[in-house]
C-alpha atoms as a PDB file:
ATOM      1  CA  UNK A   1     -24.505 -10.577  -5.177  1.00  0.00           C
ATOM      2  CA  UNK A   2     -21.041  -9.332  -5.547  1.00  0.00           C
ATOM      3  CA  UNK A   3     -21.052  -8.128  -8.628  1.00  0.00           C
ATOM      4  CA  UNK A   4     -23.778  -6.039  -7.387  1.00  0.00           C
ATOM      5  CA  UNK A   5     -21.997  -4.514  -4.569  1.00  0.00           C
ATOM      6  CA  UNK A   6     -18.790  -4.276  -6.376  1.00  0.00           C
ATOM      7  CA  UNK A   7     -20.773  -2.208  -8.865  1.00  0.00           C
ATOM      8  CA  UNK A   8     -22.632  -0.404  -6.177  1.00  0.00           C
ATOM      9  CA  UNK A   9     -18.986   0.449  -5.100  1.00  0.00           C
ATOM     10  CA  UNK A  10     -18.181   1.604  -8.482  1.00  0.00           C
ATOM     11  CA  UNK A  11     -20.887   4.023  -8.383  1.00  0.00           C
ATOM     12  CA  UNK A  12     -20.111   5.616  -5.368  1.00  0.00           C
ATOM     13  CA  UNK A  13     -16.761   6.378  -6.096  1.00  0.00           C
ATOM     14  CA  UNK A  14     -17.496   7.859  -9.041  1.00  0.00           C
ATOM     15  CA  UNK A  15     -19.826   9.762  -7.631  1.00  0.00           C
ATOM     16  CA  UNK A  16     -17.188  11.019  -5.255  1.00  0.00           C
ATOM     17  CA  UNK A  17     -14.808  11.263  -7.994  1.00  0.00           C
ATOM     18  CA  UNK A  18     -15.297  15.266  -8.931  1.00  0.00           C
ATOM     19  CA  UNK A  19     -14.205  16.316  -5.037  1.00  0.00           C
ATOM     20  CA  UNK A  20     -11.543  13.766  -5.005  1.00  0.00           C
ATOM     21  CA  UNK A  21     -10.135  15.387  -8.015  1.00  0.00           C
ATOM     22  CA  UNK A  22     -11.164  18.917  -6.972  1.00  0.00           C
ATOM     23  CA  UNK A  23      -9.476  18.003  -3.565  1.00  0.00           C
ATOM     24  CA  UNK A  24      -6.732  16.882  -5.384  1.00  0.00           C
ATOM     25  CA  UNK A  25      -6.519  20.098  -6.991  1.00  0.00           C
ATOM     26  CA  UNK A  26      -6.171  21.963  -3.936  1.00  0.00           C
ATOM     27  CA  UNK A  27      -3.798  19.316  -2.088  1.00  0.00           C
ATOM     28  CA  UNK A  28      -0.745  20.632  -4.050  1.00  0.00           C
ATOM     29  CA  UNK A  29       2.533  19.128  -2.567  1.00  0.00           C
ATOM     30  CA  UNK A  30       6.227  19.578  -2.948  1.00  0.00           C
ATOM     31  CA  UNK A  31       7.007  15.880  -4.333  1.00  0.00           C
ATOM     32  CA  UNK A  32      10.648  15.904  -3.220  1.00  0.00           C
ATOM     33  CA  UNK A  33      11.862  17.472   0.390  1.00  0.00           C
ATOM     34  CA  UNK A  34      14.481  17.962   2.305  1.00  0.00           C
ATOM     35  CA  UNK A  35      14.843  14.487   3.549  1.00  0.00           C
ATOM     36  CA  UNK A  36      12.745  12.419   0.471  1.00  0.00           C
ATOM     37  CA  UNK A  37      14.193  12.721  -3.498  1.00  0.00           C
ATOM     38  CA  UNK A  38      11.025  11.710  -5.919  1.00  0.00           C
ATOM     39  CA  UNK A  39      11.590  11.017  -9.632  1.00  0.00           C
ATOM     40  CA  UNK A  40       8.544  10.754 -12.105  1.00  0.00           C
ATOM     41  CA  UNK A  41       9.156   8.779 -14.672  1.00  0.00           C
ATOM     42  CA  UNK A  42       5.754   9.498 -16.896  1.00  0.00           C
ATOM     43  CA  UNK A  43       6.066   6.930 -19.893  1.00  0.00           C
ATOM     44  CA  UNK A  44       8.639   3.842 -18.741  1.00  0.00           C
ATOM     45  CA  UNK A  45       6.822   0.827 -21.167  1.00  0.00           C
ATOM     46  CA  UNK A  46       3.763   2.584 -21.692  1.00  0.00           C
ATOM     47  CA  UNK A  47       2.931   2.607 -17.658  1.00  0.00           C
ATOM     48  CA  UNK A  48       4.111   6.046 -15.844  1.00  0.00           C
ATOM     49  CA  UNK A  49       5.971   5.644 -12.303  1.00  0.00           C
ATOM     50  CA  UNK A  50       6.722   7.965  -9.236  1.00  0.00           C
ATOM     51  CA  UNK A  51       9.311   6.914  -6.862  1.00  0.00           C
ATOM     52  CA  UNK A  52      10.142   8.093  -3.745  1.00  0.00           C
ATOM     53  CA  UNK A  53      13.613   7.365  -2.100  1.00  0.00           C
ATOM     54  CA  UNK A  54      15.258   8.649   1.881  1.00  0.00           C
ATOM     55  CA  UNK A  55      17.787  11.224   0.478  1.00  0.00           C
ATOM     56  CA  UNK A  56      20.383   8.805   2.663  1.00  0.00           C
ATOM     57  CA  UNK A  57      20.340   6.433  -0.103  1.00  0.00           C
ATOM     58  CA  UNK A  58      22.222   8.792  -2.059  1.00  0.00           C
ATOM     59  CA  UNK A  59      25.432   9.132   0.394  1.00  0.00           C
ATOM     60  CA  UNK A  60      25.860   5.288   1.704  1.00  0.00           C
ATOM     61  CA  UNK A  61      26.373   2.037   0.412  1.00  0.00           C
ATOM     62  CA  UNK A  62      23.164   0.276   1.915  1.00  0.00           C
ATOM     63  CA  UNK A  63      20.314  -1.687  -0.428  1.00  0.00           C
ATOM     64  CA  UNK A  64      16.859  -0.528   0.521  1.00  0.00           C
ATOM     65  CA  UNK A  65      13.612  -2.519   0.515  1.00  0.00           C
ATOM     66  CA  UNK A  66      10.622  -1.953  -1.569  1.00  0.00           C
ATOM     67  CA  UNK A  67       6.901  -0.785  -1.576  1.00  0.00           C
ATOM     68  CA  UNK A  68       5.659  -0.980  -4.469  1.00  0.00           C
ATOM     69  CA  UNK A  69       2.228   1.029  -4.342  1.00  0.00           C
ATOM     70  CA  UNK A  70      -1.416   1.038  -6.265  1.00  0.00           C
ATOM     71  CA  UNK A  71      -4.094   3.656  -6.079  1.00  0.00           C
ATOM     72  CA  UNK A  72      -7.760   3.593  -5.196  1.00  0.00           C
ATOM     73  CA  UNK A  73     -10.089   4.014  -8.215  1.00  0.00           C
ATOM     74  CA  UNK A  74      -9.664   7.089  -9.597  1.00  0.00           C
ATOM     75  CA  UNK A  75      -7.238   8.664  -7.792  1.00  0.00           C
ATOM     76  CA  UNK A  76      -4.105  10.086  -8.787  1.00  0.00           C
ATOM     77  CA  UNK A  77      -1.334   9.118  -6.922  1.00  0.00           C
ATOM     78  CA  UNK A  78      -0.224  12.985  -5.721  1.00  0.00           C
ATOM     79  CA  UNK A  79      -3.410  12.433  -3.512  1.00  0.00           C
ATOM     80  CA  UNK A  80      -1.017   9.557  -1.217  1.00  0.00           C
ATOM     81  CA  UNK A  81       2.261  11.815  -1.112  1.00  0.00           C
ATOM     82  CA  UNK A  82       1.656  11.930   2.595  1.00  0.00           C
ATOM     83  CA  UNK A  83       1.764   8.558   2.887  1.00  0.00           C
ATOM     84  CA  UNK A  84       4.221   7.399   0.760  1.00  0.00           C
ATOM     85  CA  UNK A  85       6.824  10.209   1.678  1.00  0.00           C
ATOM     86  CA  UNK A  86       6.197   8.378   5.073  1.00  0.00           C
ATOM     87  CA  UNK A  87       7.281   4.995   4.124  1.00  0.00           C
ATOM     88  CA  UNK A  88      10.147   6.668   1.848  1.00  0.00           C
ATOM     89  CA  UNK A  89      11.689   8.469   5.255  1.00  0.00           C
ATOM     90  CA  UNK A  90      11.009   4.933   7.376  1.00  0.00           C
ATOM     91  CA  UNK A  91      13.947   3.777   4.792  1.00  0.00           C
ATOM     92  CA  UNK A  92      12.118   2.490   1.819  1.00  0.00           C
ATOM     93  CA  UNK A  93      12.250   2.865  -1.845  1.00  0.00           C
ATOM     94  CA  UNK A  94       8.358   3.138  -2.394  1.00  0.00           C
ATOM     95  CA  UNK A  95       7.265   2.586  -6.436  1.00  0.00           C
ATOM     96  CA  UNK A  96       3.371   4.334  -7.248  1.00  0.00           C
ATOM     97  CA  UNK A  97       2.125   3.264 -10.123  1.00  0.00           C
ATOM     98  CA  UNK A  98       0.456   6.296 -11.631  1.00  0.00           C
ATOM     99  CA  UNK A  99      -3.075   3.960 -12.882  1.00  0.00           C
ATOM    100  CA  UNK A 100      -6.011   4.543 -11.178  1.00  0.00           C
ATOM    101  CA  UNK A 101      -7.691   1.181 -12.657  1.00  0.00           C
ATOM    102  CA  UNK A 102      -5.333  -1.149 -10.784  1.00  0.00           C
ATOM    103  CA  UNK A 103      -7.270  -4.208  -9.313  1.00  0.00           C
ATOM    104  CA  UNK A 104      -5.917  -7.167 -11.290  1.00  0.00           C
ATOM    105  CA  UNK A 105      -2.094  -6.577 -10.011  1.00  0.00           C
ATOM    106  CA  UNK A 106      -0.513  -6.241 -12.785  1.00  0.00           C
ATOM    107  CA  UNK A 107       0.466  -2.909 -12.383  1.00  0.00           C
ATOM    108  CA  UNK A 108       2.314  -3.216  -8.832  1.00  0.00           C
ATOM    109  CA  UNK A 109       4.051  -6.483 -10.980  1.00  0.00           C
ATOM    110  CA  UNK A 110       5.133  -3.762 -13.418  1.00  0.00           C
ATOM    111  CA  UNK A 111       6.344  -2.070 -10.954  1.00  0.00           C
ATOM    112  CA  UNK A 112       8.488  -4.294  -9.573  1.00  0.00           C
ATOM    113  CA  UNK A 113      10.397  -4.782 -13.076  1.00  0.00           C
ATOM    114  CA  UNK A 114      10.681  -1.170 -13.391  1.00  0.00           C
ATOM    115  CA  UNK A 115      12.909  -1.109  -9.959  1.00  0.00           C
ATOM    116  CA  UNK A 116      14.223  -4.496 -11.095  1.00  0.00           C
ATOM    117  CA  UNK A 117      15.885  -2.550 -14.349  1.00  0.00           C
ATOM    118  CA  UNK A 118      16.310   0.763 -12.503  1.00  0.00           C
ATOM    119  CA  UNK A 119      18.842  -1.431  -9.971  1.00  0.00           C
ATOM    120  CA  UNK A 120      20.228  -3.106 -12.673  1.00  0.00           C
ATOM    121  CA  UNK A 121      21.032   0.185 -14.530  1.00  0.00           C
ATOM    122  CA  UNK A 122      24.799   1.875 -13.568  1.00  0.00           C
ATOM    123  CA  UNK A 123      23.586   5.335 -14.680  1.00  0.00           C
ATOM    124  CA  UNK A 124      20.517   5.033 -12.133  1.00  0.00           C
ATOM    125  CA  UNK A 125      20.664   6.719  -8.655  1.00  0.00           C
ATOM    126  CA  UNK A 126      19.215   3.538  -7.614  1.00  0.00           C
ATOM    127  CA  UNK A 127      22.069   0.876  -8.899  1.00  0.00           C
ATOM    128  CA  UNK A 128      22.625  -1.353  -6.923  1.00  0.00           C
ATOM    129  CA  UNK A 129      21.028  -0.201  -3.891  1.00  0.00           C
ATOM    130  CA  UNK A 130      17.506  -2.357  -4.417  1.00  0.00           C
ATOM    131  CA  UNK A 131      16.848  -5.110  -2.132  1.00  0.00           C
ATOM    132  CA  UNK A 132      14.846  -7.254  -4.466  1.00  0.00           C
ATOM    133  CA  UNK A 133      14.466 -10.036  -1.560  1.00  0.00           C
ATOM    134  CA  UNK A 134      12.235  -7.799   0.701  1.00  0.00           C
ATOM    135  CA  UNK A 135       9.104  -6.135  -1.209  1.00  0.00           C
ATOM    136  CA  UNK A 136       6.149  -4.992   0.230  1.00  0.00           C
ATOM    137  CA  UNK A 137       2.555  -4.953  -2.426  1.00  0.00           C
ATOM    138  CA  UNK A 138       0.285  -2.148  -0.815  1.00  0.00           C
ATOM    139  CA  UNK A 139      -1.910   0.046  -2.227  1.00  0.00           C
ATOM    140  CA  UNK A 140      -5.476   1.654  -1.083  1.00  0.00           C
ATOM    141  CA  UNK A 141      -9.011   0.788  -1.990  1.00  0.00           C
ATOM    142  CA  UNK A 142      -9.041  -0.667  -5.425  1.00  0.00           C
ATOM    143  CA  UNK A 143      -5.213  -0.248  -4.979  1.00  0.00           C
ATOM    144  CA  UNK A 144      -5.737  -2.817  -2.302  1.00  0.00           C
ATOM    145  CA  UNK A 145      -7.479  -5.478  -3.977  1.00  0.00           C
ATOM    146  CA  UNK A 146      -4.130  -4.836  -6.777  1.00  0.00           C
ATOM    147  CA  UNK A 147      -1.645  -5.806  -3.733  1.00  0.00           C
ATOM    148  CA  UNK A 148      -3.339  -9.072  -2.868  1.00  0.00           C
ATOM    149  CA  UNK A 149      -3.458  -9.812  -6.567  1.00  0.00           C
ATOM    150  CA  UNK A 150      -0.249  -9.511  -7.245  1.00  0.00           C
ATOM    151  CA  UNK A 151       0.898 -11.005  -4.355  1.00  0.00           C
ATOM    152  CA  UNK A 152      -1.045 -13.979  -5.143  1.00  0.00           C
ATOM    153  CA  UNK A 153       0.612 -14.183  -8.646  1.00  0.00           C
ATOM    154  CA  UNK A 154       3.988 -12.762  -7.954  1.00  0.00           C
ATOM    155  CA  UNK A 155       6.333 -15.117  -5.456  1.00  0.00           C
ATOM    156  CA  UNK A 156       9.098 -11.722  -5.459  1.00  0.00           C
ATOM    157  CA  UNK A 157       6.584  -9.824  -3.262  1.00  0.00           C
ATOM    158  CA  UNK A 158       7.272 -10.166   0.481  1.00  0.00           C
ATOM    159  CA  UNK A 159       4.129  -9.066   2.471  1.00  0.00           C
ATOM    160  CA  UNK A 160       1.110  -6.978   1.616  1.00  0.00           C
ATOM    161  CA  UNK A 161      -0.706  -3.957   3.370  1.00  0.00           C
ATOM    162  CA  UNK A 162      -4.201  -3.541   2.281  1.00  0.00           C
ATOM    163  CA  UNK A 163      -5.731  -0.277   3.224  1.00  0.00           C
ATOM    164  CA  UNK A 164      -9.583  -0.496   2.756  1.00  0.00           C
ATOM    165  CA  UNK A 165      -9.178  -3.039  -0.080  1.00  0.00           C
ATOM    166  CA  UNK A 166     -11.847  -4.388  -1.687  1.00  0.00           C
ATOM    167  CA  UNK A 167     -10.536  -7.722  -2.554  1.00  0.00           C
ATOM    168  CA  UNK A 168     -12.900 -10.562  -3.313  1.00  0.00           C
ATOM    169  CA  UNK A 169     -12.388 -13.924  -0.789  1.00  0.00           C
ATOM    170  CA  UNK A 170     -11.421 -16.056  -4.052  1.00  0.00           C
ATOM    171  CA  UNK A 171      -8.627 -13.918  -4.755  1.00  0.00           C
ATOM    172  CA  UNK A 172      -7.073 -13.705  -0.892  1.00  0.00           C
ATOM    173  CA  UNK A 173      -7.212 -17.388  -1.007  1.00  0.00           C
ATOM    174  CA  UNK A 174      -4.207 -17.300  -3.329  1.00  0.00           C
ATOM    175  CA  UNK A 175      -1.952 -15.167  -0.970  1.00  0.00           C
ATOM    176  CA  UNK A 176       0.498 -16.975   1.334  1.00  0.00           C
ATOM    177  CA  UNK A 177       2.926 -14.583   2.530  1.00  0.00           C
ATOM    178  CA  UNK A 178       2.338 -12.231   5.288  1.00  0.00           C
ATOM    179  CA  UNK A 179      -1.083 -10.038   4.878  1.00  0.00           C
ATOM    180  CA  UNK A 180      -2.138  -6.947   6.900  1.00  0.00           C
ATOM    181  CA  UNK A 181      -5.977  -5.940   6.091  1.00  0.00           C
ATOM    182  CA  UNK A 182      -6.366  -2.191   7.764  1.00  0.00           C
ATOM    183  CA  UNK A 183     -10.472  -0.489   7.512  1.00  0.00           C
ATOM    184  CA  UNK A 184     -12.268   2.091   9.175  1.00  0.00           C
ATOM    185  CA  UNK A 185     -14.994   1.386  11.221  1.00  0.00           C
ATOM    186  CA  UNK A 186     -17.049   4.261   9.345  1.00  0.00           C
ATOM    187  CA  UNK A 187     -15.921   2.966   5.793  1.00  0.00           C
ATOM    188  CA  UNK A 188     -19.205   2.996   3.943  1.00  0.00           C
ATOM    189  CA  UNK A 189     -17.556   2.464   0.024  1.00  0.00           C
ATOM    190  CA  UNK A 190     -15.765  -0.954   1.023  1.00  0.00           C
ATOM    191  CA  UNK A 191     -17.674  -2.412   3.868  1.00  0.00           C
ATOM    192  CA  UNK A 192     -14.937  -4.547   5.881  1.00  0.00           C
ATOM    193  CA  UNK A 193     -18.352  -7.126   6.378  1.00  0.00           C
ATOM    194  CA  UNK A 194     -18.233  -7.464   2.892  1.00  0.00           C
ATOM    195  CA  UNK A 195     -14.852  -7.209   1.347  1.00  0.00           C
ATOM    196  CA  UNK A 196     -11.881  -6.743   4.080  1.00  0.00           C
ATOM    197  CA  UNK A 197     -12.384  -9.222   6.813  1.00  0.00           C
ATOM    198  CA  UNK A 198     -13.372 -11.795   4.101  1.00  0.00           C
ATOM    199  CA  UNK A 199     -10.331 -11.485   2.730  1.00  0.00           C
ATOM    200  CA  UNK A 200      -8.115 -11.662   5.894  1.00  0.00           C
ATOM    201  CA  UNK A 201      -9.838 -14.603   6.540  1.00  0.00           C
ATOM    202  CA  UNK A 202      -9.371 -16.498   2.776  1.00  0.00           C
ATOM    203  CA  UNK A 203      -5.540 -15.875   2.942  1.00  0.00           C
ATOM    204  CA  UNK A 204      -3.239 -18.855   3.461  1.00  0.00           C
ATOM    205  CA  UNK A 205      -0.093 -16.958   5.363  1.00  0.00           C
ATOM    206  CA  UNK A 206       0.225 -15.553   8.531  1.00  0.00           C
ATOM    207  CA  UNK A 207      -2.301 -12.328   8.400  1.00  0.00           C
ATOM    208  CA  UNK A 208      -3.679  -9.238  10.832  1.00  0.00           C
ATOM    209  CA  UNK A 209      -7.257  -7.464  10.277  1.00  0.00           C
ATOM    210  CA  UNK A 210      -7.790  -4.012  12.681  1.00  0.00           C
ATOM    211  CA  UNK A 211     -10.281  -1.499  11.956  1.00  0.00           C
ATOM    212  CA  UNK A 212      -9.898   2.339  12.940  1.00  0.00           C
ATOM    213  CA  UNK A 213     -12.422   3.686  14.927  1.00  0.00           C
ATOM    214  CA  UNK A 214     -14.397   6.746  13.008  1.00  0.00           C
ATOM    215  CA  UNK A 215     -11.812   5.869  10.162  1.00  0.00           C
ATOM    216  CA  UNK A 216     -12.922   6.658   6.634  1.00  0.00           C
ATOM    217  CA  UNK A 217     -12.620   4.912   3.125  1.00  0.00           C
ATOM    218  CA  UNK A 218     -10.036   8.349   2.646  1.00  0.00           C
ATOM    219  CA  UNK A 219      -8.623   8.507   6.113  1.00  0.00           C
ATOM    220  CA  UNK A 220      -5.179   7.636   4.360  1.00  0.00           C
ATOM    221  CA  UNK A 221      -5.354  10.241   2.072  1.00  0.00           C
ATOM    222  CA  UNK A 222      -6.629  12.937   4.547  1.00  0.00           C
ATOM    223  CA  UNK A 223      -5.426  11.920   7.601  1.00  0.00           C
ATOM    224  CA  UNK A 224      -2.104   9.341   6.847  1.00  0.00           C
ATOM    225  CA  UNK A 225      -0.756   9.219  10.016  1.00  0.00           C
ATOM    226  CA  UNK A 226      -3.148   7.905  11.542  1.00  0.00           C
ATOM    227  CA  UNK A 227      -2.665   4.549   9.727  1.00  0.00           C
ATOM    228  CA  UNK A 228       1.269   5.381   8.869  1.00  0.00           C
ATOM    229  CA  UNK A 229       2.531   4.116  12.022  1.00  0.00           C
ATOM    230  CA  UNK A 230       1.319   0.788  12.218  1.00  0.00           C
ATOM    231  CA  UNK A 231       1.794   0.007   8.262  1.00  0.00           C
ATOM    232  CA  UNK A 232       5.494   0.995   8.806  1.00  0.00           C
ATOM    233  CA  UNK A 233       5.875  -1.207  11.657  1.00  0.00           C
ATOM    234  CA  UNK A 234       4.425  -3.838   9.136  1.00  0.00           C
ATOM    235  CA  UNK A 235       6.996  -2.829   6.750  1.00  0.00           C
ATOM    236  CA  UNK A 236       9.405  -3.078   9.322  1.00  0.00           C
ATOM    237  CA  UNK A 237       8.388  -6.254  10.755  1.00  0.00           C
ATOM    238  CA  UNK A 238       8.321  -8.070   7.491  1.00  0.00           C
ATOM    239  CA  UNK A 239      11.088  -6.305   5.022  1.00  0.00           C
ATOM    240  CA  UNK A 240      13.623  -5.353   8.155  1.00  0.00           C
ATOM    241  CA  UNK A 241      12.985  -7.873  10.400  1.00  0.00           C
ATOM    242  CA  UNK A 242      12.523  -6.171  13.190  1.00  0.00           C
ATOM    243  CA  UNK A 243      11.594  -8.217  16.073  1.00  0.00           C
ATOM    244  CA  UNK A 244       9.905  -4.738  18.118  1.00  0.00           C
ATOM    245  CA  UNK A 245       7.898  -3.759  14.952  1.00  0.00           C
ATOM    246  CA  UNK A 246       6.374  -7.115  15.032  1.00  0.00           C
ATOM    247  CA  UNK A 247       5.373  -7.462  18.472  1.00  0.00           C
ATOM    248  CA  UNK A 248       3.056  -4.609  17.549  1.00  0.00           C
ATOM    249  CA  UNK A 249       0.943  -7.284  16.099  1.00  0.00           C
ATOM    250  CA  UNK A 250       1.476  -9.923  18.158  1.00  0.00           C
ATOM    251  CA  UNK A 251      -2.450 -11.332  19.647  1.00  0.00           C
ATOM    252  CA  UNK A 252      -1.701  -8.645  23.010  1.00  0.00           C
ATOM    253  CA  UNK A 253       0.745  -6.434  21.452  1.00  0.00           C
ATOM    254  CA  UNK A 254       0.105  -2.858  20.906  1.00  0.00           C
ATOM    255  CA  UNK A 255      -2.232  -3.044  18.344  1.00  0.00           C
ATOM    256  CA  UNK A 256      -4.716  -5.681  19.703  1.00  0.00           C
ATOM    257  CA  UNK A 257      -4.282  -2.607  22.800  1.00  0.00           C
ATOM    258  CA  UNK A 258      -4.544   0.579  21.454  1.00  0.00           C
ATOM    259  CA  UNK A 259      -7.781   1.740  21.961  1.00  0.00           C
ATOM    260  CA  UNK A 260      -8.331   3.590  18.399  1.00  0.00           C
ATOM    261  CA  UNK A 261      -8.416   0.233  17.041  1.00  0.00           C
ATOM    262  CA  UNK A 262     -11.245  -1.945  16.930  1.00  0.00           C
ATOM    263  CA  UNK A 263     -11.797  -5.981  15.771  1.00  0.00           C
ATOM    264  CA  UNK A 264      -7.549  -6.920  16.033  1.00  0.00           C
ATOM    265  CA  UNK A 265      -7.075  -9.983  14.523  1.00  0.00           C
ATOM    266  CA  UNK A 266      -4.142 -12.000  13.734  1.00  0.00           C
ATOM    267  CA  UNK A 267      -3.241 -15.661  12.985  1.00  0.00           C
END
């Protein structure tokens, strides 16, 4: 039956691939900006990169966590520059793999030894300034499905932050570190019946499922902040320890409150 669906999926998004890209097309941004530095790196190992940094990191001494990030099925990754430009000024080093056939993980794991090296490396901007104890697996869609995936096979990856992912139950059950599962309640490519609350459900480690009211399977491509603010305060809870971001998801905190939200979870 899944196999079904998942190619049911499959058709719809390619279906809705031509005014993705031709949205893409018109959704030209500025990579870098006044407070964000981006560096493509198009061909490291066969597997192209874009990484966003806080321009900060460039005058201080600090180490900065990680995102590494996967995309939904095929989309390029320009399409999430909102988003990730948001986690990059919230203090993170955020690392988009440039695939748009990500589900199996591997390419957030490649990821993570591209900023591994990059650290490593005394002619890189980022030597030495990598926190390689605190990384965050997210991703969207397909992208999502990638982050609990490579969480499940990678012990280096902190948390995960699953927008609309359409991970199967099988795989979840092989996460154990913190999981946040975000939908839309209007979602009709990855049903959260189906796929997302499933998955919160399977995984072994602590975990939080909300779904945004009249939210979309693209309301983080089109809309970011609406979702931004609560998957930084999961970054923040998880990769900065900060004890305010996670009372946000706490079982009456502000997210089990807020009133755009709908079906809070947690355990």
């Amino acid at each position: 039956k899944k196999r079904v669906i998942s190619l049911l999926i499959v058709l719809l998004l390619a279906v809705s691939l031509f005014g993705t890209t031709v949205f893409a097309d018109a959704y030209r941004l500025e990579a870098s900006t006044d407070t964000v530095v981006c560096i493509e790196d198009t061909d490291w190992k066969g597997s192209g990169k874009i990484v966003f940094y806080p321009k900060t990191l460039e005058s201080n001494d600090e180490t900065y966590p990680v995102v590494v990030w996967a995309n939904g099925t095929g989309c390029v990754t320009r399409l999430y520059y909102d988003l990730l430009r948001s986690f990059a000024s919230a203090g993170y080093i955020v690392v988009a793999d440039t695939t748009v056939m990500s589900a199996d993980g591997k390419a957030q794991i490649s990821a993570i030894d591209y900023i591994s090296e990059k650290s490593a490396q005394p002619d890189s901007v980022l030597y030495g300034r990598v926190n390689m104890d605190k990384i965050c697996a997210a991703g969207h869609s397909q992208g999502g499905r990638s982050a609990v995936n490579a969480a499940a096979a990678d012990s280096r990856i902190s948390c995960v932050l699953s927008i609309a992912g359409s991970s199967f139950k099988n795989e979840a059950k092989g996460v154990t570190c913190p999981a946040f599962f975000m939908t839309g309640t209007a979602d009709l490519m990855v049903l959260s019946s189906v796929w997302v609350k499933p998955a919160y459900e399977a995984v072994q480690g602590s975990a939080v499922y909300a779904s945004l009211k009249g939210g979309i399977h693209t309301t983080c491509i089109i809309n970011h902040e609406k979702i931004s603010g609560y998957a930084i305060a999961w970054l923040d809870a998880n990769l900065k320890g900060s004890d305010e971001a996670a009372a946000a998801f706490a079982p009456n905190g502000a997210l089990a409150n807020d009133k755009a939200w709908k079906g809070f979870a947690c355990k």
